[in-house]
Protein backbone atom coordinates (compact mmCIF):
# COMPACT_ATOMS: atom_id res chain seq x y z
CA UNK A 1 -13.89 -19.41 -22.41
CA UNK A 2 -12.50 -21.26 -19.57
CA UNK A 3 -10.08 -19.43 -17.09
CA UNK A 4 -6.93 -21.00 -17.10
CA UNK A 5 -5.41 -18.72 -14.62
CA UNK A 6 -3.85 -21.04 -11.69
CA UNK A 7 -3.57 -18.36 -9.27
CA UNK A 8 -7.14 -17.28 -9.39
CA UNK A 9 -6.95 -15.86 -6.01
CA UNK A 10 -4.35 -13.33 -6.97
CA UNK A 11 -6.59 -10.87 -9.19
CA UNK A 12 -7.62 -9.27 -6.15
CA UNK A 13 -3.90 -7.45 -5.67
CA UNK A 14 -2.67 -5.49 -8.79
CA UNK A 15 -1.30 -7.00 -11.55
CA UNK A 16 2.24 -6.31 -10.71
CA UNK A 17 2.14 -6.83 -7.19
CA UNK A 18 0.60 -10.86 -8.13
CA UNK A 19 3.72 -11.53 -10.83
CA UNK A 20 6.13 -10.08 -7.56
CA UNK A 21 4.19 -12.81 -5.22
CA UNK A 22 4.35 -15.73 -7.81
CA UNK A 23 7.64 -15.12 -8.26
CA UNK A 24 8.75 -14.97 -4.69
CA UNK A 25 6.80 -18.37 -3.80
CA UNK A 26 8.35 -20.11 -7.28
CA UNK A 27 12.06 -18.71 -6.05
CA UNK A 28 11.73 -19.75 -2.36
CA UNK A 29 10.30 -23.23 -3.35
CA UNK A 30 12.94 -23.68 -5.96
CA UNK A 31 15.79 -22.72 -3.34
CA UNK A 32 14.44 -25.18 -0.73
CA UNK A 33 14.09 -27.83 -2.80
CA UNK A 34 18.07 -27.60 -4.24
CA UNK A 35 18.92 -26.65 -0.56
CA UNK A 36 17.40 -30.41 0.02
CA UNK A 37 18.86 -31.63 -2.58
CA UNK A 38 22.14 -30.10 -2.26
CA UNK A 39 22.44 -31.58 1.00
CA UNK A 40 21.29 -34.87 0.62
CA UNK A 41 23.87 -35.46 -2.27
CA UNK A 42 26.71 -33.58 -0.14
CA UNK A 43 25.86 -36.01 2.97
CA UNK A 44 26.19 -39.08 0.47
CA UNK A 45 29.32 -38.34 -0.76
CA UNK A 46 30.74 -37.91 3.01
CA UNK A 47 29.32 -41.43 3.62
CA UNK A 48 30.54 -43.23 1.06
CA UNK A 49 34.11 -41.60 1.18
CA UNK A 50 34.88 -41.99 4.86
CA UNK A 51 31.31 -42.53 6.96
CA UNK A 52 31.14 -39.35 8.19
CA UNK A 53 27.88 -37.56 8.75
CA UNK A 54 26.66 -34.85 7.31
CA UNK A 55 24.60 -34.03 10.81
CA UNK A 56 26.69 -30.02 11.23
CA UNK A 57 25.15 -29.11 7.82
CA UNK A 58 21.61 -29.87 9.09
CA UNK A 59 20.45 -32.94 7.03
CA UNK A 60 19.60 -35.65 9.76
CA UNK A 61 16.28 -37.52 8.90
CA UNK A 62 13.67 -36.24 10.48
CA UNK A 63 14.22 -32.35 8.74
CA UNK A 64 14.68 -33.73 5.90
CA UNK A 65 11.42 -35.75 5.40
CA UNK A 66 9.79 -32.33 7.36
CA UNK A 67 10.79 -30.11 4.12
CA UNK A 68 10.33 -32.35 1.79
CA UNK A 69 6.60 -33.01 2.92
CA UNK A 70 6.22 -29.31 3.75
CA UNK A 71 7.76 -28.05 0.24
CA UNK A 72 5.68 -30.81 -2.24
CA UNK A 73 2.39 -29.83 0.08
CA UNK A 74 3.27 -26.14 -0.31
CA UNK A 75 3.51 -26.62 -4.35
CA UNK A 76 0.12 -28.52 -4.30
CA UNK A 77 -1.41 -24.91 -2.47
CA UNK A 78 0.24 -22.66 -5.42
CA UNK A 79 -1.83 -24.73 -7.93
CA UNK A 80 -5.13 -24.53 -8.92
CA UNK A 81 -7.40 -25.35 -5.70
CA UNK A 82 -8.76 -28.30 -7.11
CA UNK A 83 -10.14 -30.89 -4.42
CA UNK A 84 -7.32 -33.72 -5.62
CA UNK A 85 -4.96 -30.97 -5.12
CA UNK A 86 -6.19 -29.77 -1.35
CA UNK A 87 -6.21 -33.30 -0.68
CA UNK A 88 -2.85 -34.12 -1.63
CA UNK A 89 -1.37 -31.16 -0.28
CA UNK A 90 -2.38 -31.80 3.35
CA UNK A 91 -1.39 -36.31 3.15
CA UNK A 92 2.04 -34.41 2.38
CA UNK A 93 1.93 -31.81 5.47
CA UNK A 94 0.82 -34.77 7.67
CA UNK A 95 3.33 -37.20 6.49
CA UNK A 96 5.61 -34.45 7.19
CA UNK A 97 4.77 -33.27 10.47
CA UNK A 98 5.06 -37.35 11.79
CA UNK A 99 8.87 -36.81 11.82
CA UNK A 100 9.11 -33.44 13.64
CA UNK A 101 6.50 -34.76 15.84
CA UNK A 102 8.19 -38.14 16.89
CA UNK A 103 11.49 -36.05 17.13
CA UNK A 104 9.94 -33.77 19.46
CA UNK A 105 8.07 -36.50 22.01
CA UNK A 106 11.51 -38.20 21.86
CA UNK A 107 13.21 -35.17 22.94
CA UNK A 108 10.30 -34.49 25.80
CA UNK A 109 11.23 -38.06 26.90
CA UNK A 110 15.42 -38.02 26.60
CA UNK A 111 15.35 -40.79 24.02
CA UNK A 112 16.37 -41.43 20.61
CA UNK A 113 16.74 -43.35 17.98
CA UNK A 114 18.83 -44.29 14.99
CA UNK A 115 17.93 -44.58 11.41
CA UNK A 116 19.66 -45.80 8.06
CA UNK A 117 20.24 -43.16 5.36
CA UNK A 118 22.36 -45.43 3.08
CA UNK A 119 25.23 -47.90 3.24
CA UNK A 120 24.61 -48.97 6.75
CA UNK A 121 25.48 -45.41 8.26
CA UNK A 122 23.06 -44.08 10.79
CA UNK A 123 21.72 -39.96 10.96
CA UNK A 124 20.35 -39.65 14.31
CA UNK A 125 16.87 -39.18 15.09
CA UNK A 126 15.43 -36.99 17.81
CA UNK A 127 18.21 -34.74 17.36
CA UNK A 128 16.66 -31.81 16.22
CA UNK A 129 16.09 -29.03 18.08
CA UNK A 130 12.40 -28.32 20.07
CA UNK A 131 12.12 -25.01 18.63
CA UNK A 132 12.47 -26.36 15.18
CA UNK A 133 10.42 -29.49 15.95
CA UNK A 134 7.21 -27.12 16.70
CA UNK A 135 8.01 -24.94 13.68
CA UNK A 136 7.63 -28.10 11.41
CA UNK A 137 4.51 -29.42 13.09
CA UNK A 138 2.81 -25.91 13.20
CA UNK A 139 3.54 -25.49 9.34
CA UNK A 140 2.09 -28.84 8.49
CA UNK A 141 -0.85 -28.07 10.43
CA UNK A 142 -0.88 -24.53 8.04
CA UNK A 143 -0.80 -26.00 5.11
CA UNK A 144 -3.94 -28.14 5.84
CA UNK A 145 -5.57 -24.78 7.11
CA UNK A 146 -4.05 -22.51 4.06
CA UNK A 147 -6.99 -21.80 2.53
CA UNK A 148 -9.59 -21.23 4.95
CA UNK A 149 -10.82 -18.20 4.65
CA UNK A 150 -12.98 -16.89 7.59
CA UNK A 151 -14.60 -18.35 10.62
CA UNK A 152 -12.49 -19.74 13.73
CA UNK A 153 -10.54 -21.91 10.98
CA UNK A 154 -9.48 -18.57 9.86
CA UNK A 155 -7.94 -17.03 12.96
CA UNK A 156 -7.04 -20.50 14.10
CA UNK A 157 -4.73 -20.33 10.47
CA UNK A 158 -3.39 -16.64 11.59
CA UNK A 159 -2.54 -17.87 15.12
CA UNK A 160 -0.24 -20.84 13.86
CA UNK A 161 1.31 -17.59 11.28
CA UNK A 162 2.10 -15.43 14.39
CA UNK A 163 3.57 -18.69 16.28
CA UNK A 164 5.68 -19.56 13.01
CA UNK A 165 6.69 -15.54 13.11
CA UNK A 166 7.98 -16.35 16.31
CA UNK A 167 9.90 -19.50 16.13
CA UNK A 168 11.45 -18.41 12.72
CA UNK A 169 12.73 -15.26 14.58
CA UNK A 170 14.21 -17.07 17.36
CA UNK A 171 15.75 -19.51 15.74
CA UNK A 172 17.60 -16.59 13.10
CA UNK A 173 18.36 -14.87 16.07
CA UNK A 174 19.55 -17.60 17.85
CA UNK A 175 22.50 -18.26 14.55
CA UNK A 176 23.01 -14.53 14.05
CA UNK A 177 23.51 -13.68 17.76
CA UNK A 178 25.82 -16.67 17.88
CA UNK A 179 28.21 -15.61 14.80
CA UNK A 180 28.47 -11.97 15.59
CA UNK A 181 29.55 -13.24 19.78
CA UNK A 182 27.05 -10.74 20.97
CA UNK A 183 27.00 -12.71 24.02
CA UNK A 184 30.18 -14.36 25.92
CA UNK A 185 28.24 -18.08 26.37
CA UNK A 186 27.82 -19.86 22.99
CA UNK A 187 23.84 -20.63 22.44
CA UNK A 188 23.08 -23.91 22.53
CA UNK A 189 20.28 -25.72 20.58
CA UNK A 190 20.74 -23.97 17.95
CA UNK A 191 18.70 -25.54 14.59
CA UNK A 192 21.00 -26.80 12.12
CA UNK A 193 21.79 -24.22 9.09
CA UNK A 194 20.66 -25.88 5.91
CA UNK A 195 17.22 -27.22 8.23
CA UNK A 196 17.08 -23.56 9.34
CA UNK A 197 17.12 -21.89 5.75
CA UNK A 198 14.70 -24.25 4.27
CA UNK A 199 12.02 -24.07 7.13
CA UNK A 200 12.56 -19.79 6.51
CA UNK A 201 11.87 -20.77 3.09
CA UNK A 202 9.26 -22.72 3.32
CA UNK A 203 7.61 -20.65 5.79
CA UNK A 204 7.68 -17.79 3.74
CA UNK A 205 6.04 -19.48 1.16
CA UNK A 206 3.17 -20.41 3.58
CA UNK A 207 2.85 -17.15 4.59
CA UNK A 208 2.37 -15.71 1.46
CA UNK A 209 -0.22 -18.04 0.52
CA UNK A 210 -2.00 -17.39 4.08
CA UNK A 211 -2.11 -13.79 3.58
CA UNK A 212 -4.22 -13.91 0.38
CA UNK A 213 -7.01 -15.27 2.45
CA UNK A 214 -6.27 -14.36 5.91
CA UNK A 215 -5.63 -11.49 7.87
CA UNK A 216 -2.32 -10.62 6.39
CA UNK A 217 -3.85 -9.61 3.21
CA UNK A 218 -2.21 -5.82 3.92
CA UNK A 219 1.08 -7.08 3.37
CA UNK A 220 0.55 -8.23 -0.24
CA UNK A 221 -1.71 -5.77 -0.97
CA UNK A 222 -0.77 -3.41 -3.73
CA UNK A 223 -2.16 -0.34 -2.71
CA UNK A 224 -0.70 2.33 -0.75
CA UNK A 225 -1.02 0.41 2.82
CA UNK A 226 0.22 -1.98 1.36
CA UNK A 227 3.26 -0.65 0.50
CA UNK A 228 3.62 1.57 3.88
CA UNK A 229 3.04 -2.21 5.81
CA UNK A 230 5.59 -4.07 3.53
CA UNK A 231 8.30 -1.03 4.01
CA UNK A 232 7.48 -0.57 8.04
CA UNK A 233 8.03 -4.59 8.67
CA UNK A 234 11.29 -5.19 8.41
CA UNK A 235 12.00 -1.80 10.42
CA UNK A 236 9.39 -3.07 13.11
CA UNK A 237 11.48 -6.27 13.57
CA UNK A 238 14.51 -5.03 13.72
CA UNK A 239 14.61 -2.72 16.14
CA UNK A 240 14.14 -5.31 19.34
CA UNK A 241 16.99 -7.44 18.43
CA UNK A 242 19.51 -4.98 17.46
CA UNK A 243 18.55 -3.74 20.90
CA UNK A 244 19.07 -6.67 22.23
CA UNK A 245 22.24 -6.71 20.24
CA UNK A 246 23.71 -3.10 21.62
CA UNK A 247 22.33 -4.30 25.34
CA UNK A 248 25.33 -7.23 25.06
CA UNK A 249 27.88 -5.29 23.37
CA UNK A 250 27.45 -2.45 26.19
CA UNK A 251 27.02 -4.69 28.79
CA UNK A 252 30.28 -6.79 27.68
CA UNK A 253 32.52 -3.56 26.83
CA UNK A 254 30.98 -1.48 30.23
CA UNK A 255 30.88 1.62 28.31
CA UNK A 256 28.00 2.73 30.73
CA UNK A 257 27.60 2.46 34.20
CA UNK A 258 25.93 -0.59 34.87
CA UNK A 259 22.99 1.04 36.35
CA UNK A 260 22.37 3.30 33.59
CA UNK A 261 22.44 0.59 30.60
CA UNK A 262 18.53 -0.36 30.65
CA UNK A 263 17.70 3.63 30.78
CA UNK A 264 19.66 4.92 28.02
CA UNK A 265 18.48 1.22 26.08
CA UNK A 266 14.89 2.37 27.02
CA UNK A 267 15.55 6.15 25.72
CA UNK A 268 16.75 4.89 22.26
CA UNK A 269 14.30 1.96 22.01
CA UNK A 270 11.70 5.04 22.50
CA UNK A 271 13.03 7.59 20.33
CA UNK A 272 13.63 5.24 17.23
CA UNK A 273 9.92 4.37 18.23
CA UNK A 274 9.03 7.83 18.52
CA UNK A 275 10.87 8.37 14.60
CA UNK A 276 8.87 5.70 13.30
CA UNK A 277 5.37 7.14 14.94
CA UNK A 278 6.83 10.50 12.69
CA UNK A 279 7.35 8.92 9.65
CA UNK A 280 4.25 7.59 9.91
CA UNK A 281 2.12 10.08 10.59
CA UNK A 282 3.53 12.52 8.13
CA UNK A 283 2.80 10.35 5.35
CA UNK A 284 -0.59 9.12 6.70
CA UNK A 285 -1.05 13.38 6.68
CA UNK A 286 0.29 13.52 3.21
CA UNK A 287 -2.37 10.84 2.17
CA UNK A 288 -4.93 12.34 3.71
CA UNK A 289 -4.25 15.75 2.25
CA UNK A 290 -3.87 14.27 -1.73
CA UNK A 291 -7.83 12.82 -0.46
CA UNK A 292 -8.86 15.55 -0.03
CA UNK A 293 -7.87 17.63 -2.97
CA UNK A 294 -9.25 14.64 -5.12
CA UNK A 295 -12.53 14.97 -3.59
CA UNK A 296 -12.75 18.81 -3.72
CA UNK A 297 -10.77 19.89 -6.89
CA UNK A 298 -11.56 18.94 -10.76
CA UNK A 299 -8.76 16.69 -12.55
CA UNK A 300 -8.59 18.63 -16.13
CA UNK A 301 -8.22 22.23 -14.55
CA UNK A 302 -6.81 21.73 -10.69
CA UNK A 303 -9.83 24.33 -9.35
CA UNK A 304 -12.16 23.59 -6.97
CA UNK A 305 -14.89 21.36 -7.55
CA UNK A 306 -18.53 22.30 -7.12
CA UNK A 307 -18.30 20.50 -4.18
CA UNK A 308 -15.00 22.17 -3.02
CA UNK A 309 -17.00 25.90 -4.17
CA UNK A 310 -19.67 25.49 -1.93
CA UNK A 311 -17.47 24.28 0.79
CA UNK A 312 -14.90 27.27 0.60
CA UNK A 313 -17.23 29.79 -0.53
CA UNK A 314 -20.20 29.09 1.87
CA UNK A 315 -17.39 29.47 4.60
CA UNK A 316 -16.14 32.78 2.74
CA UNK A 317 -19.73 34.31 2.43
CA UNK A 318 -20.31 34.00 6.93
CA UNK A 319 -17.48 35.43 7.27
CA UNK A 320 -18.47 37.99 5.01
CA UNK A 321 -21.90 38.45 6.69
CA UNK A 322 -19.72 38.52 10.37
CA UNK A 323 -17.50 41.04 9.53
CA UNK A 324 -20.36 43.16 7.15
CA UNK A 325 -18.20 42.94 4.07
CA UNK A 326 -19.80 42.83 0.76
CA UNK A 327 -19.38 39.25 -0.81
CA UNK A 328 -19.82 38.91 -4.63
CA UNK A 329 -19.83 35.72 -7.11
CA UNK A 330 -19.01 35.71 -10.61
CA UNK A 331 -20.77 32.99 -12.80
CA UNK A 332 -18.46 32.86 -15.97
CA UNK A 333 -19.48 30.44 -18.91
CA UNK A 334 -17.16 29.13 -22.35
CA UNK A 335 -18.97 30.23 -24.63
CA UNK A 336 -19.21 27.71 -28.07
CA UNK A 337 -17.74 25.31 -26.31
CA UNK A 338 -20.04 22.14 -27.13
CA UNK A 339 -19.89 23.05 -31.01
CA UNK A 340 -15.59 23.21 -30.54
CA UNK A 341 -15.84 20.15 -29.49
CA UNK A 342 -18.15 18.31 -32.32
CA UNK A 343 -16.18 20.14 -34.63
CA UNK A 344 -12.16 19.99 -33.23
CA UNK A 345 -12.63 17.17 -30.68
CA UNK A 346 -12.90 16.93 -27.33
CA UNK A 347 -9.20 17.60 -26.87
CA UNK A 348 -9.79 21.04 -27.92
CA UNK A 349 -12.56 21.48 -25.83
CA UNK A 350 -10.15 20.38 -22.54
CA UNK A 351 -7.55 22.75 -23.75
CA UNK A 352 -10.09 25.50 -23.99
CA UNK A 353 -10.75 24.86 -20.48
CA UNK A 354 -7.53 24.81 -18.88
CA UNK A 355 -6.70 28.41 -20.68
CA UNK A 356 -10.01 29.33 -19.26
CA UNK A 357 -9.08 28.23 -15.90
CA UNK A 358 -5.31 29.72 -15.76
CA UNK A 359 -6.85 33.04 -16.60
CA UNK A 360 -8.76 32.76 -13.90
CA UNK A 361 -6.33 31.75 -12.03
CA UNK A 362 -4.11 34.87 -13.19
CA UNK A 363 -7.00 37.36 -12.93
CA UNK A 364 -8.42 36.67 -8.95
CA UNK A 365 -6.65 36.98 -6.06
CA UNK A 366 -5.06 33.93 -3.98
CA UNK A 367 -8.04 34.58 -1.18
CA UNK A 368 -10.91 34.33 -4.09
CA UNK A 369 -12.84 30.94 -4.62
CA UNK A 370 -12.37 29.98 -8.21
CA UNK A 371 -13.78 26.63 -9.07
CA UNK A 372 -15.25 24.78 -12.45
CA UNK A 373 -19.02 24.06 -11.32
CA UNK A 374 -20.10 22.47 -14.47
CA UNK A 375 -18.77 20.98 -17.89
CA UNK A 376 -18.14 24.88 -19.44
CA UNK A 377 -19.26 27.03 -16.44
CA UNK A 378 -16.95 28.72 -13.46
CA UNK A 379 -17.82 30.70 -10.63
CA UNK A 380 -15.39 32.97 -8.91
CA UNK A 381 -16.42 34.23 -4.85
CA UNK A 382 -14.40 36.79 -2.95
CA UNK A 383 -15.06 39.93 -0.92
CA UNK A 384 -16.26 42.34 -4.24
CA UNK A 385 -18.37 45.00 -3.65
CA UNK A 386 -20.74 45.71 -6.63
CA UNK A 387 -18.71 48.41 -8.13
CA UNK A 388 -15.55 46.33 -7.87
CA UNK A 389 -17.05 42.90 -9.24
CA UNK A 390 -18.34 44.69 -12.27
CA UNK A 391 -14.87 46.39 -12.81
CA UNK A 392 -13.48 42.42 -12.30
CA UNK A 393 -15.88 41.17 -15.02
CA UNK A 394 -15.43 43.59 -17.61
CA UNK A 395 -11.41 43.08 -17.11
CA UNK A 396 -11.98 39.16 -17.21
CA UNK A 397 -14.06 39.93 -20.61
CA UNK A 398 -10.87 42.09 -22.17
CA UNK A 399 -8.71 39.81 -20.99
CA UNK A 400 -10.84 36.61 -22.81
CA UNK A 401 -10.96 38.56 -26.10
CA UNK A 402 -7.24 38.94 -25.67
CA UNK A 403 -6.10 35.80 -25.98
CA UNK A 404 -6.00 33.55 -28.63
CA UNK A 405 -6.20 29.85 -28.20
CA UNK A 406 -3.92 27.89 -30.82
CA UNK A 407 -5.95 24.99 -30.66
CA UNK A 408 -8.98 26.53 -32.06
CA UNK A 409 -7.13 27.99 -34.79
CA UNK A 410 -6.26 31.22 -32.52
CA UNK A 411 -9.64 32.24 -32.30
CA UNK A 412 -9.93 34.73 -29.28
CA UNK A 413 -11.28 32.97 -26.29
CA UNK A 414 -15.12 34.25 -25.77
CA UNK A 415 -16.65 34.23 -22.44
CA UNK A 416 -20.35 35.18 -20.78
CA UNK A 417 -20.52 36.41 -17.44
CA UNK A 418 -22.88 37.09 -14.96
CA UNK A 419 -22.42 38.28 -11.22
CA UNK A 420 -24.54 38.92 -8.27
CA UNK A 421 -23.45 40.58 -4.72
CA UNK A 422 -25.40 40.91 -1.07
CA UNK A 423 -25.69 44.69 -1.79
CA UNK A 424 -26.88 46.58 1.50
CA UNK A 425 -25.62 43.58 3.51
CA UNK A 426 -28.76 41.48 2.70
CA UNK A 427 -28.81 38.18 4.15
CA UNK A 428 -28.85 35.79 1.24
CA UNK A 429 -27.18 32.49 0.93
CA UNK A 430 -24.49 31.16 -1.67
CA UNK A 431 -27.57 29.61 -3.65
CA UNK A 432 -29.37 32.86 -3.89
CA UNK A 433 -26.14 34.59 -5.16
CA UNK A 434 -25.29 31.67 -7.41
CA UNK A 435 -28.74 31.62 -9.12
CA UNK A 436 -28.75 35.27 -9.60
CA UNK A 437 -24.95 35.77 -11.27
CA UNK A 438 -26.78 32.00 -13.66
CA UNK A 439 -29.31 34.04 -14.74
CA UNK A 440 -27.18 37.56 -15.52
CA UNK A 441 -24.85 35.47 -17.47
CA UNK A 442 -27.24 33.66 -20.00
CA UNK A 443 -28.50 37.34 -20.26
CA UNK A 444 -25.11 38.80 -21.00
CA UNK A 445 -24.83 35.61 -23.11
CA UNK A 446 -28.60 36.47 -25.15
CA UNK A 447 -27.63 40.41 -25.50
CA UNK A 448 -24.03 38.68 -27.12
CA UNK A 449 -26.18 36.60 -29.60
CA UNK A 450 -28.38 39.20 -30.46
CA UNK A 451 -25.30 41.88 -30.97
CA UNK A 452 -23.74 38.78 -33.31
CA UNK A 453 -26.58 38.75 -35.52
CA UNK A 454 -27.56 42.71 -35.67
CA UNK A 455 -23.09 42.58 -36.77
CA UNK A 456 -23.69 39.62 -39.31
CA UNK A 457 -27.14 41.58 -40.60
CA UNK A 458 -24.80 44.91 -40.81
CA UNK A 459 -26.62 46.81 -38.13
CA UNK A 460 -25.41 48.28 -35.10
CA UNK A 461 -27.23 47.25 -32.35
């Protein structure tokens, strides 16, 4: 069947995460597109009623064919990446990037010029701002290079995302520093509003699209760094210009001594720094620990794994040898365990093996190893002598016949054990000990059989 999926590139984020990304590139279009048209239709009605501009709310010529281009080039990139698509996508970033560019050698050269809109009223060219100029120009140039996905093409396409990162923030700035009077002087060249929140628009839309096949793939990522990138950003971009921000209130209300403003600026640029390294850290630490137990505990009971036994227990067993202390291990196996399962499912089974486990759990000490080593088999190493690892098994044993699993119709839970210890402080290794409590068990387990069937034949055995 033919995939009819028109974000194909998407499937390699989660499902989730892809409908979240769709969605913001669909809203952000759809917003710059009635911001365009909004504007348009506002400035017409000024002209026709008195022949006033519409220049203060941003919609001059030149940004207006700019997001146009940009916004039908950027809707071409969402779609399938067909070659009439590509194709079409970057005649519409280079018909838009003409204006900007114009605008901006106009400005380099202090000239201008005029241009009709409708009804014989003129919006002035070369008008817009440098800063704004280059933004439009670089995300032309992006949209041709969207796609690319490695060689110098590639970083070439990341560059122009870290210069757009830039200009975008300056510009924002530039307005929000401006409407709170951070500073005393008005900025000047500031971009006009409704240009500025389409080219943020836009731009975010481009950047999305870029960081599918780019470097930036972290940020749309849905795994865990993924999520610890996306949450971090806006925290990481923050902190310089409300900085910045506190540096002009301070400096304008003298609430410090002049010569102390960029040291106690420094100290709580570097301690909210500092905070952030924490946070960080600790949850890096908290990622690293969950590893961990995944790779050395089992899922269904929360023991160690065989891999997490011979790990632990290995390291238990030279200390052992270090400090001459007798070091046992107890090889315990479910016994019936593959016929409860044929005959009450493999549910049953998995409950049989947690009850196994939590007596474990209930009948060692907190120092002991206990770990599930094998579908129906457990091994338990601590510091036992032979005495006291023979009083542990026969307790296990009572404690087995004790208790009655519900699933299994309350049948008393039956277990085999073997154990083995380094009597006489032999030097043997976890391997040798494990072997020898494998082979007592499955002869604890044969003597059990043959006691069953001298019971079922009416003799005592």
């Amino acid at each position: 069947m033919q995939d009819r999926n028109p974000f194909p590139e998407l499937r390699q984020f989660g499902t989730h995460a892809s409908f979240r990304l769709v969605a913001v590139q669909v809203v952000c279009l759809s917003l710059a597109g009635l911001l365009a048209i909004g504007a348009l239709l506002f400035s017409i009605f000024q002209i026709s009623a008195g022949g006033v501009t519409a220049g203060w709310i941003g919609l001059t010529l030149d940004p207006l064919i700019a997001s146009v281009g940009c916004g039908a080039g950027l809707a071409f990139c969402l779609a399938r990446p067909t070659k009439g698509h590509v194709m079409a996508s970057r005649i519409l970033a280079c018909a838009a990037a003409i204006p900007a560019f114009v605008d901006l050698i106009l400005r380099l050269r202090g000239s201008g010029f005029s241009a009709p809109l409708t009804g014989g009223a003129s919006i002035h060219g070369g008008n817009m701002p440098p800063v704004a100029a280059i933004a439009f120009v670089s995300l032309a140039v992006l949209i041709c290079l969207i796609r690319t996905p490695s060689g110098v093409i590639s970083y070439i396409a990341d560059s122009i995302v870290f210069l757009l990162g830039l200009l975008v923030l300056a510009m924002v700035s530039s307005w929000l520093f401006t409407l709170t009077h951070a500073f005393e002087a008005a900025l000047v060249d500031r971009t006009p509003g409704v240009a500025l929140a389409m080219l943020v628009l836009l731009i975010v839309v481009a950047f999305s699209v870029r960081a599918q096949h780019g470097g930036f793939d972290i940020l749309v990522d849905s795994g865990v760094g993924g999520r610890i990138a996306r949450a971090l950003t806006p925290i990481v971009i923050t902190i310089p210009f409300f900085r910045e921000a506190v540096r002009a209130r301070v400096v304008r209300l003298h609430l410090v001594p002049e010569h102390s403003e960029a040291a106690v600026l420094a100290a709580a640029t570097a301690m909210l720094s500092m905070g952030l390294l924490i946070l960080i850290s600790r949850h890096v630490r908290r990622m690293e620990e969950e590893i961990q137990g995944l790779s050395l505990r089992d899922e269904l009971t929360g023991l160690y794994n065989l891999r997490g036994f011979r790990l632990l227990a290995d390291q238990a067993l030279r200390l052992a040898n270090r400090s001459q202390t007798q070091f046992s291990v107890l090889f315990v196996d479910v016994d019936r365990l593959k016929q409860i399962n044929d005959t009450h499912g493999h549910a049953v089974g998995s409950t049989l093996l947690t009850e196994t486990a939590g007596l474990l759990t209930t009948s060692f000490r907190e120092t002991d190893v206990i770990a599930r080593i094998g579908g129906d088999e457990f091994a338990i190493a601590g510091q036992f002598s032979l005495t006291g690892i023979g009083i542990a098994a026969q307790r296990l044993e009572d404690q087995a016949a004790a208790t009655h699993v519900k699933a299994t119709g309350s049948n008393p839970l039956s277990l085999s054990v073997g154990y083995a210890t380094n009597g006489d402080h032999r030097r043997v290794t976890l391997q040798d000990l494990l072997d020898e409590a494998d082979a007592n068990m499955y002869d604890h387990k044969r003597r059990k059989k043959q006691a069953g069937r001298f019971k079922t034949a009416g003799v005592n055995p």
